[in-house]
Protein backbone atom coordinates (compact mmCIF):
# COMPACT_ATOMS: atom_id res chain seq x y z
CA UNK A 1 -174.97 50.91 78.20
CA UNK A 2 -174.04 48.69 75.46
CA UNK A 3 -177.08 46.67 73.36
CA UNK A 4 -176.16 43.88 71.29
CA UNK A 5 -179.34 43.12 68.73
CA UNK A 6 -178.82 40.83 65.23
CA UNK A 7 -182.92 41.04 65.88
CA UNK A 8 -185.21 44.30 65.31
CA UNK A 9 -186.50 45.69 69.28
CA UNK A 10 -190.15 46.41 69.71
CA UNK A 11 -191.04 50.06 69.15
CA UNK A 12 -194.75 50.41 69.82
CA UNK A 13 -198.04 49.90 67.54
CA UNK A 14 -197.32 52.75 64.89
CA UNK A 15 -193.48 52.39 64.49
CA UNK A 16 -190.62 49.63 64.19
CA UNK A 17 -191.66 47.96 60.85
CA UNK A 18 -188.67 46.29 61.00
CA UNK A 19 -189.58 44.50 64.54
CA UNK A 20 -192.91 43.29 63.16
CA UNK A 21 -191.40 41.51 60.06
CA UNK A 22 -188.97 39.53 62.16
CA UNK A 23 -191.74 38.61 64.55
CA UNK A 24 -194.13 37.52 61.72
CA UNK A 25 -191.07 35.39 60.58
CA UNK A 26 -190.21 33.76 63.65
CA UNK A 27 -193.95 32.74 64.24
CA UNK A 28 -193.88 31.10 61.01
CA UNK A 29 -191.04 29.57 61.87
CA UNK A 30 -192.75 28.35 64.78
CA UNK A 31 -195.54 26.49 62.66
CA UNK A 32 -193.39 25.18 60.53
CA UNK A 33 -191.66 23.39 63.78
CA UNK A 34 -188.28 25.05 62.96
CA UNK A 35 -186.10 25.30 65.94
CA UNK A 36 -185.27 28.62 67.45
CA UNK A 37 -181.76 29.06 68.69
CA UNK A 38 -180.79 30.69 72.15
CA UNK A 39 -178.40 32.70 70.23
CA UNK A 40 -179.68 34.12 66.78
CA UNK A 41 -177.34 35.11 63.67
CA UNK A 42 -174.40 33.48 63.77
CA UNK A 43 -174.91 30.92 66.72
CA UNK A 44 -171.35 30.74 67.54
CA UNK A 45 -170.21 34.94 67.40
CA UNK A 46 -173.42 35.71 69.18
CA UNK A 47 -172.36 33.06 72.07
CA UNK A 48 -168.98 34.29 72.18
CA UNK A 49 -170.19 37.91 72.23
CA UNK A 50 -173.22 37.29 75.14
CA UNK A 51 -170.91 35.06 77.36
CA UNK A 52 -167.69 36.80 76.95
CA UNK A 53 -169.25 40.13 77.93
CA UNK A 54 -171.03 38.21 80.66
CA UNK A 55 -167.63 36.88 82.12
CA UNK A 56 -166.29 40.76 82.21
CA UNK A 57 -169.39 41.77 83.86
CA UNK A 58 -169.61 44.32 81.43
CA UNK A 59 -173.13 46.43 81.39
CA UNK A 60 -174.96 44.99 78.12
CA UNK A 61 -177.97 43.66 76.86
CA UNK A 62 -178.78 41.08 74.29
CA UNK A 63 -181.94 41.75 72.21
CA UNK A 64 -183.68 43.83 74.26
CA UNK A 65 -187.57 43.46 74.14
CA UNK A 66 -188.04 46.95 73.56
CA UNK A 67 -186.97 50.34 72.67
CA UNK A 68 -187.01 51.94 76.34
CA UNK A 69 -184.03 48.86 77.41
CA UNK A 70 -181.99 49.89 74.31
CA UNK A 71 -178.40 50.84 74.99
CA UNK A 72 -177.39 54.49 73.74
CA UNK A 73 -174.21 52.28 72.26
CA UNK A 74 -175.23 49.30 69.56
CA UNK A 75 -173.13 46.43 68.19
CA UNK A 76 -175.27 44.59 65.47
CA UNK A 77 -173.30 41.68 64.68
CA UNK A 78 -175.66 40.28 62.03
CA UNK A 79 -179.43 40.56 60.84
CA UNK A 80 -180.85 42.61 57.81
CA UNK A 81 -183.57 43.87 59.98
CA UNK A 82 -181.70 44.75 63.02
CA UNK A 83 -179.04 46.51 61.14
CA UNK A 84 -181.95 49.02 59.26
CA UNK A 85 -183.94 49.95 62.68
CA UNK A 86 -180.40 50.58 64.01
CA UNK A 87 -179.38 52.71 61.23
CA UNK A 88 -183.05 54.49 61.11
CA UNK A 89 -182.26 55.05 65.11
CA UNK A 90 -178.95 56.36 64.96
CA UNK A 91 -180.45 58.57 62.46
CA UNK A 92 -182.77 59.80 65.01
CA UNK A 93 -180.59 60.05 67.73
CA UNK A 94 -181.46 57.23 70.21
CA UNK A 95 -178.21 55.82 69.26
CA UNK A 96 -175.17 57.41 69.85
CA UNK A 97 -172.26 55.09 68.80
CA UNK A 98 -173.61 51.96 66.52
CA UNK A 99 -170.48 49.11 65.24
CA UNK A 100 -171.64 46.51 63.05
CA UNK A 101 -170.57 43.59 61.33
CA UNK A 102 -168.91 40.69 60.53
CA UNK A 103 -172.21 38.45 59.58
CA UNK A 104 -174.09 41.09 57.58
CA UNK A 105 -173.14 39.67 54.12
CA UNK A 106 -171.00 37.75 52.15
CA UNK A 107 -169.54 41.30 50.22
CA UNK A 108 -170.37 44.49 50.39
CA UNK A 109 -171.69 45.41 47.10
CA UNK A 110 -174.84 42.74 47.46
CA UNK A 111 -176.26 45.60 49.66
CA UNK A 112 -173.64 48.49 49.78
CA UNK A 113 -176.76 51.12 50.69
CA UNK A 114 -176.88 49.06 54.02
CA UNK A 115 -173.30 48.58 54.37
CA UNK A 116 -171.95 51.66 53.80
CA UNK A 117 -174.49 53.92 55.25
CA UNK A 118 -173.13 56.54 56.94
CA UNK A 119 -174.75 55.81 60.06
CA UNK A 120 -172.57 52.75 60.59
CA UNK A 121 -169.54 54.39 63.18
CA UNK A 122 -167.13 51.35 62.42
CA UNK A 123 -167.81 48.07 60.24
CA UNK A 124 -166.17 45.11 62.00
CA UNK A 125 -164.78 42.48 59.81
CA UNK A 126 -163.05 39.09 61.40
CA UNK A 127 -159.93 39.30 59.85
CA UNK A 128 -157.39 41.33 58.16
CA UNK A 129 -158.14 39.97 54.69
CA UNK A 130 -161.64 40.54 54.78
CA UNK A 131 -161.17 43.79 56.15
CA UNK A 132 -159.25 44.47 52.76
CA UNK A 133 -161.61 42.80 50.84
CA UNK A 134 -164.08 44.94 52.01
CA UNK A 135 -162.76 48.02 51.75
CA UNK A 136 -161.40 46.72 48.14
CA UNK A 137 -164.75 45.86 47.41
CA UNK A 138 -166.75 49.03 48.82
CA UNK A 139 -164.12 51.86 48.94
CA UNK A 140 -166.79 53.70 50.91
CA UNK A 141 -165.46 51.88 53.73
CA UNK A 142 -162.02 52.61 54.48
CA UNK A 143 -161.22 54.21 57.34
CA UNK A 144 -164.08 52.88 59.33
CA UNK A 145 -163.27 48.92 58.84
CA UNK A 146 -161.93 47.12 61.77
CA UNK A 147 -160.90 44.01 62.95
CA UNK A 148 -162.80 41.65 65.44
CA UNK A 149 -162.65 38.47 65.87
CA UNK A 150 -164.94 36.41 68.27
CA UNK A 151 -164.01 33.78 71.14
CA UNK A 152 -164.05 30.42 72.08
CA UNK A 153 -165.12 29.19 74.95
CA UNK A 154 -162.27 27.72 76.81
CA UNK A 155 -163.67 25.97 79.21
CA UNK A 156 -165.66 23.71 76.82
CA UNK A 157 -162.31 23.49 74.75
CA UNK A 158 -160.06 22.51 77.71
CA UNK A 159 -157.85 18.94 76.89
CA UNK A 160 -158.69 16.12 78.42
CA UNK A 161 -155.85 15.86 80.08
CA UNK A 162 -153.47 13.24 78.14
CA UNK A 163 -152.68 12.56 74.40
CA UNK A 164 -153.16 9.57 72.82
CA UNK A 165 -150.00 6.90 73.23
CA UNK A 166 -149.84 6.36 69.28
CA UNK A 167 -149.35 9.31 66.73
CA UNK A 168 -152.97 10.51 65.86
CA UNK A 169 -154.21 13.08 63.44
CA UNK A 170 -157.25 14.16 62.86
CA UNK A 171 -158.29 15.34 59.38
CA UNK A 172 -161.16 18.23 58.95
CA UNK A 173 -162.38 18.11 55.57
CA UNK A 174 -165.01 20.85 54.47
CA UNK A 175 -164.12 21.40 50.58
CA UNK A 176 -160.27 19.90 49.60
CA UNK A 177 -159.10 19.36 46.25
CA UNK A 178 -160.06 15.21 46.27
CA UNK A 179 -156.57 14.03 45.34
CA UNK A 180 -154.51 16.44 47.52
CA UNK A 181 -156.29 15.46 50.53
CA UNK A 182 -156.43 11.43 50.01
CA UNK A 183 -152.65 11.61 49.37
CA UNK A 184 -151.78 13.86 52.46
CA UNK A 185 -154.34 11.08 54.49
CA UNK A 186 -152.19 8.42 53.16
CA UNK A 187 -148.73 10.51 53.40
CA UNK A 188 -149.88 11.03 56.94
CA UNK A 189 -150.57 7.37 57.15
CA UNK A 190 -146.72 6.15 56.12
CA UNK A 191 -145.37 8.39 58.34
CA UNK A 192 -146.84 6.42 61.35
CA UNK A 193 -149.86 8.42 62.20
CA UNK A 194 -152.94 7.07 62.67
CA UNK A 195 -155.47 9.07 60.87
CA UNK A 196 -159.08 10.00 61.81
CA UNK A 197 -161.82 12.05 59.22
CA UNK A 198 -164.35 14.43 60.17
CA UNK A 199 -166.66 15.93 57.81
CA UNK A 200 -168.25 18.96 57.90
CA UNK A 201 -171.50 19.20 58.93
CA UNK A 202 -171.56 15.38 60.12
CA UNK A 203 -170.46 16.02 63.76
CA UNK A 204 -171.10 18.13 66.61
CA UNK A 205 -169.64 19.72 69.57
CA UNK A 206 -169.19 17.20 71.65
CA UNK A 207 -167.90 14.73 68.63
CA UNK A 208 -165.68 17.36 67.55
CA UNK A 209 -164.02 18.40 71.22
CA UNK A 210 -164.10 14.51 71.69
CA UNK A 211 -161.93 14.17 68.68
CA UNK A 212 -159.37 16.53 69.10
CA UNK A 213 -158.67 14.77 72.48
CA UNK A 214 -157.95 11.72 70.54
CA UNK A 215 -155.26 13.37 68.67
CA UNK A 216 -152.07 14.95 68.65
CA UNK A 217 -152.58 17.60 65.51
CA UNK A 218 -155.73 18.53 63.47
CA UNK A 219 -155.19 18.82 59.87
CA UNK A 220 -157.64 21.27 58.62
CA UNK A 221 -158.77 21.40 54.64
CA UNK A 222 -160.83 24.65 53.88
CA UNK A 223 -159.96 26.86 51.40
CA UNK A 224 -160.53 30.31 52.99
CA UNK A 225 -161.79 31.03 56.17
CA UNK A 226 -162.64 34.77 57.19
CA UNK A 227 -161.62 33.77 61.25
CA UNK A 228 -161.31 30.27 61.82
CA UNK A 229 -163.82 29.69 64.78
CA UNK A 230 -162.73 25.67 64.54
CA UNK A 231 -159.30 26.26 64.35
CA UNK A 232 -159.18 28.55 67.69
CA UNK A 233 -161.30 25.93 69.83
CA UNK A 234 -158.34 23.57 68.57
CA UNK A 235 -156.09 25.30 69.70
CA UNK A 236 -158.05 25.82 73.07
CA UNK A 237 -157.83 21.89 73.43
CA UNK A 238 -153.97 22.33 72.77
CA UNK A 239 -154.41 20.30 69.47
CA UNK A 240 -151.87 22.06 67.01
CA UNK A 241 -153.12 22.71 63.62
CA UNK A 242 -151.46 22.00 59.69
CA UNK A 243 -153.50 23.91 57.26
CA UNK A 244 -153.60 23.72 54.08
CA UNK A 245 -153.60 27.73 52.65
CA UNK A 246 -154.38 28.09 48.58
CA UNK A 247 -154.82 32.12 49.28
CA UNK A 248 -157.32 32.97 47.33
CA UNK A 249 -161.06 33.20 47.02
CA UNK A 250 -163.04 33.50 43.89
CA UNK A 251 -166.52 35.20 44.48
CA UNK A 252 -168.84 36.47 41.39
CA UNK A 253 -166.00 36.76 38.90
CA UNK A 254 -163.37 38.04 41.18
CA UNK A 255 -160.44 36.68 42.74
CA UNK A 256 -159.39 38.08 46.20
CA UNK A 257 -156.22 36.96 48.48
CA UNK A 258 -157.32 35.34 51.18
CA UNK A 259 -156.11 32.66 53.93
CA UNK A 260 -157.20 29.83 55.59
CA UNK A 261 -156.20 30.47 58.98
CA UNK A 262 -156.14 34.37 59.37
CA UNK A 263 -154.90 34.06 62.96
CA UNK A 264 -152.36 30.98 62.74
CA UNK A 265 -149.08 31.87 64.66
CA UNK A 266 -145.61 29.76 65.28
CA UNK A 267 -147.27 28.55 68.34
CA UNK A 268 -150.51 26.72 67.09
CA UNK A 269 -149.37 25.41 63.46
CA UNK A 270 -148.24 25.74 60.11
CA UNK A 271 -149.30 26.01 56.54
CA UNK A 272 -148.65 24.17 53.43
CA UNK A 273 -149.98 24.03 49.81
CA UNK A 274 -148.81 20.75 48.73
CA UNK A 275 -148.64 17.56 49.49
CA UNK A 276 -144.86 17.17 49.43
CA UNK A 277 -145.14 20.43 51.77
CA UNK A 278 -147.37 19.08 53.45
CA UNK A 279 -144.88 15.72 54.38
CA UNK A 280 -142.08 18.60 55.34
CA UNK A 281 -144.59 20.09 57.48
CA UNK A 282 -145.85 16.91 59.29
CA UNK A 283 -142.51 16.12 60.26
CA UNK A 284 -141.07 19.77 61.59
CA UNK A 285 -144.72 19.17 63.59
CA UNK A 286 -143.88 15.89 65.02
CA UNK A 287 -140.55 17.38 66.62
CA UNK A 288 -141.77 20.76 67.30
CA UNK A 289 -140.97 22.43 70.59
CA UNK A 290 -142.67 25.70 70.09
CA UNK A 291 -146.38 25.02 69.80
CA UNK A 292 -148.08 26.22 72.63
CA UNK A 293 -152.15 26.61 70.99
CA UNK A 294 -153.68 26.80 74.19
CA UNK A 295 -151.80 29.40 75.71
CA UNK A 296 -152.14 31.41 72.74
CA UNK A 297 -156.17 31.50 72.82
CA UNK A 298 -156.25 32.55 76.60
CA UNK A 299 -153.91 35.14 75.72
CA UNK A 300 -155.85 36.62 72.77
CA UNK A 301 -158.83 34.49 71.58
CA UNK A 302 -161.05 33.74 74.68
CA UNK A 303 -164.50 35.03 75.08
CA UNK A 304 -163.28 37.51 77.67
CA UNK A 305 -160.40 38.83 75.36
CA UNK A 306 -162.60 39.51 72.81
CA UNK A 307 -165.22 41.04 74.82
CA UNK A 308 -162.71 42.91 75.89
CA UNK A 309 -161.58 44.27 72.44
CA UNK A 310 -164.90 44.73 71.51
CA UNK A 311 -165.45 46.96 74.42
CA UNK A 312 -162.42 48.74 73.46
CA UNK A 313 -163.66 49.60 70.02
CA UNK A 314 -167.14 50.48 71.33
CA UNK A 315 -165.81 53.10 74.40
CA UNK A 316 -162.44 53.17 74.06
CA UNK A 317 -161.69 54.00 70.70
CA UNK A 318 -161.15 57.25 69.13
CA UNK A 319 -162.11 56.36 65.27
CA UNK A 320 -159.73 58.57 63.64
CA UNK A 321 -157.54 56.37 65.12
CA UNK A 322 -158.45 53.36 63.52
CA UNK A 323 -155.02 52.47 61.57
CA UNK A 324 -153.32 52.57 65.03
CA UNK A 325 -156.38 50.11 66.35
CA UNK A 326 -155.91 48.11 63.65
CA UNK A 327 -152.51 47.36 63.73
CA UNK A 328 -152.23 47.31 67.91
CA UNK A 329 -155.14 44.10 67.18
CA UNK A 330 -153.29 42.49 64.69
CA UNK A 331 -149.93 42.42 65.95
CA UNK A 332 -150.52 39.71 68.72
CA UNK A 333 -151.58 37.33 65.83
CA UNK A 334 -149.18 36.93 63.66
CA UNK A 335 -146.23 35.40 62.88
């Protein structure tokens, strides 16, 4: 059976140190009238992770309330103190097979002990670029680095049906250069769109989903992005996507090549850097006959495909053959 923790399981009075911290943590949580999630870590990888599995009927548990429910196979997805009792019980046995990753850290040297134990059976990274930054980062790594990405629900991201009569796009700003993305707004503007601007961190699900409905292409401004999770339930609403794709990420004195939309295909967008590429862009995307986002997510970015490849990696994977799983995952993603 598979477990799926990003939180420590209960061991008993004299062992499971790691169990009692997190409890002590979430209690003062608690008092302090913090809210506590359904799904813990990263809210939206756990969800696609729980559900997806759900969906296959697959035989899993999520955060099991103590050790005798723990699965002999482990996928800690994030959480300091899940990932150390997991490594301390693969060391001991009760674990047989234990993948971790992607929302353990932001690199691999802040806590390479931890990372690179040799407990860890495979390290799952969301992308191919942060699988190489990784393993550029901790060379410990290589050859037991994969690729996962998570799901989107596509139910929740179904369109609504219709597109809007009049040319709509809807701008995602997170962190663009300030000039670059007011003159792509009003670029976007002469060439007869109307425009609409959502800002990180000022919207939610529902505004978000009701947004893309209200548009015929997102144009999405983040520098890097290590999966994309908003630009896959775009896609899922059949909203195509521009990006705009500097390729690089500086982190503590180091500059790594990166993109902003690791999985973007022919058929749910295109990049530019500039604005003047950006106008070329618009306009191939205003005639296009070859986007086709939604199909492309129920093909390879649902919650049950991913479960599925998950699953894979867990049982179905013989490690030494990770290059082969590697490239097998990646091919359906890119152009």
């Amino acid at each position: 059976m598979l477990s799926v923790l990003n939180q420590p399981v209960r061991e008993g009075a004299l062992l499971g140190i790691e169990y009692f911290i997190k409890r002590g943590q979430r209690i003062v949580s608690r008092m302090r009238g913090a809210h506590i999630p359904r799904y813990t870590g990263h809210a939206a990888v756990t969800r696609s992770i729980v559900e997806g599995l759900q969906k296959l009927h697959a035989d899993f548990n999520y955060n099991p309330s103590h050790l005798g429910e723990l699965g002999s196979h482990v996928f800690v997805p994030g959480g300091h103190l899940a990932l150390r009792q997991a490594i301390r019980l693969r060391r001991r046995g009760v674990i047989r097979r234990l993948l971790v990753g992607p929302n353990i850290c932001i690199l691999p040297s802040d806590m390479p002990k931890l990372v690179g134990a040799p407990e860890i059976d495979l390290f799952l990274c969301n992308s191919p670029w942060t699988r190489d930054m990784y393993v550029e980062d901790l060379p410990s790594l290589a050859g037991r680095c994969g690729i996962w990405p998570a799901g989107v629900d596509t139910d929740f991201w179904a369109p609504s049906g219709s597109k809007p009569e009049k040319l709509r796009a809807l701008f995602f700003r997170k962190r663009p250069p300030v000039t670059l993305f007011d003159e792509c707004v009003q670029r976007a503007q002469r060439a007869g769109f109307e425009v609409e601007v959502l800002v990180t961190g000022k919207y939610n699900l529902d505004g978000y989903r009701n947004a893309l409905h209200r548009s015929n292409l997102l144009v999405h401004f983040v520098e890097q992005e290590s999966q994309g999770i908003s630009l896959a339930e775009s896609w899922a609403s059949d909203t195509p996507t521009l990006v705009w794709n500097p390729e690089w990420f500086h982190w503590q004195g180091k500059n790594f090549p990166t993109s902003s939309a690791p999985y973007l295909t022919k058929r749910t967008g295109l990049f530019f850097r500039t604005a003047v590429a950006f106008s070329r862009v618009l306009e191939e995307a205003r005639h296009s006959t070859q986007f086709a986002p939604r199909a492309w997510v129920l093909e390879n970015m649902s919650d049950e495909a991913c479960a599925q490849r998950l699953l894979d990696l867990m049982f179905g994977v013989n490690p030494a053959k990770l290059d082969d799983v590697i490239t097998e995952i990646s091919a359906g993603f890119f152009l």
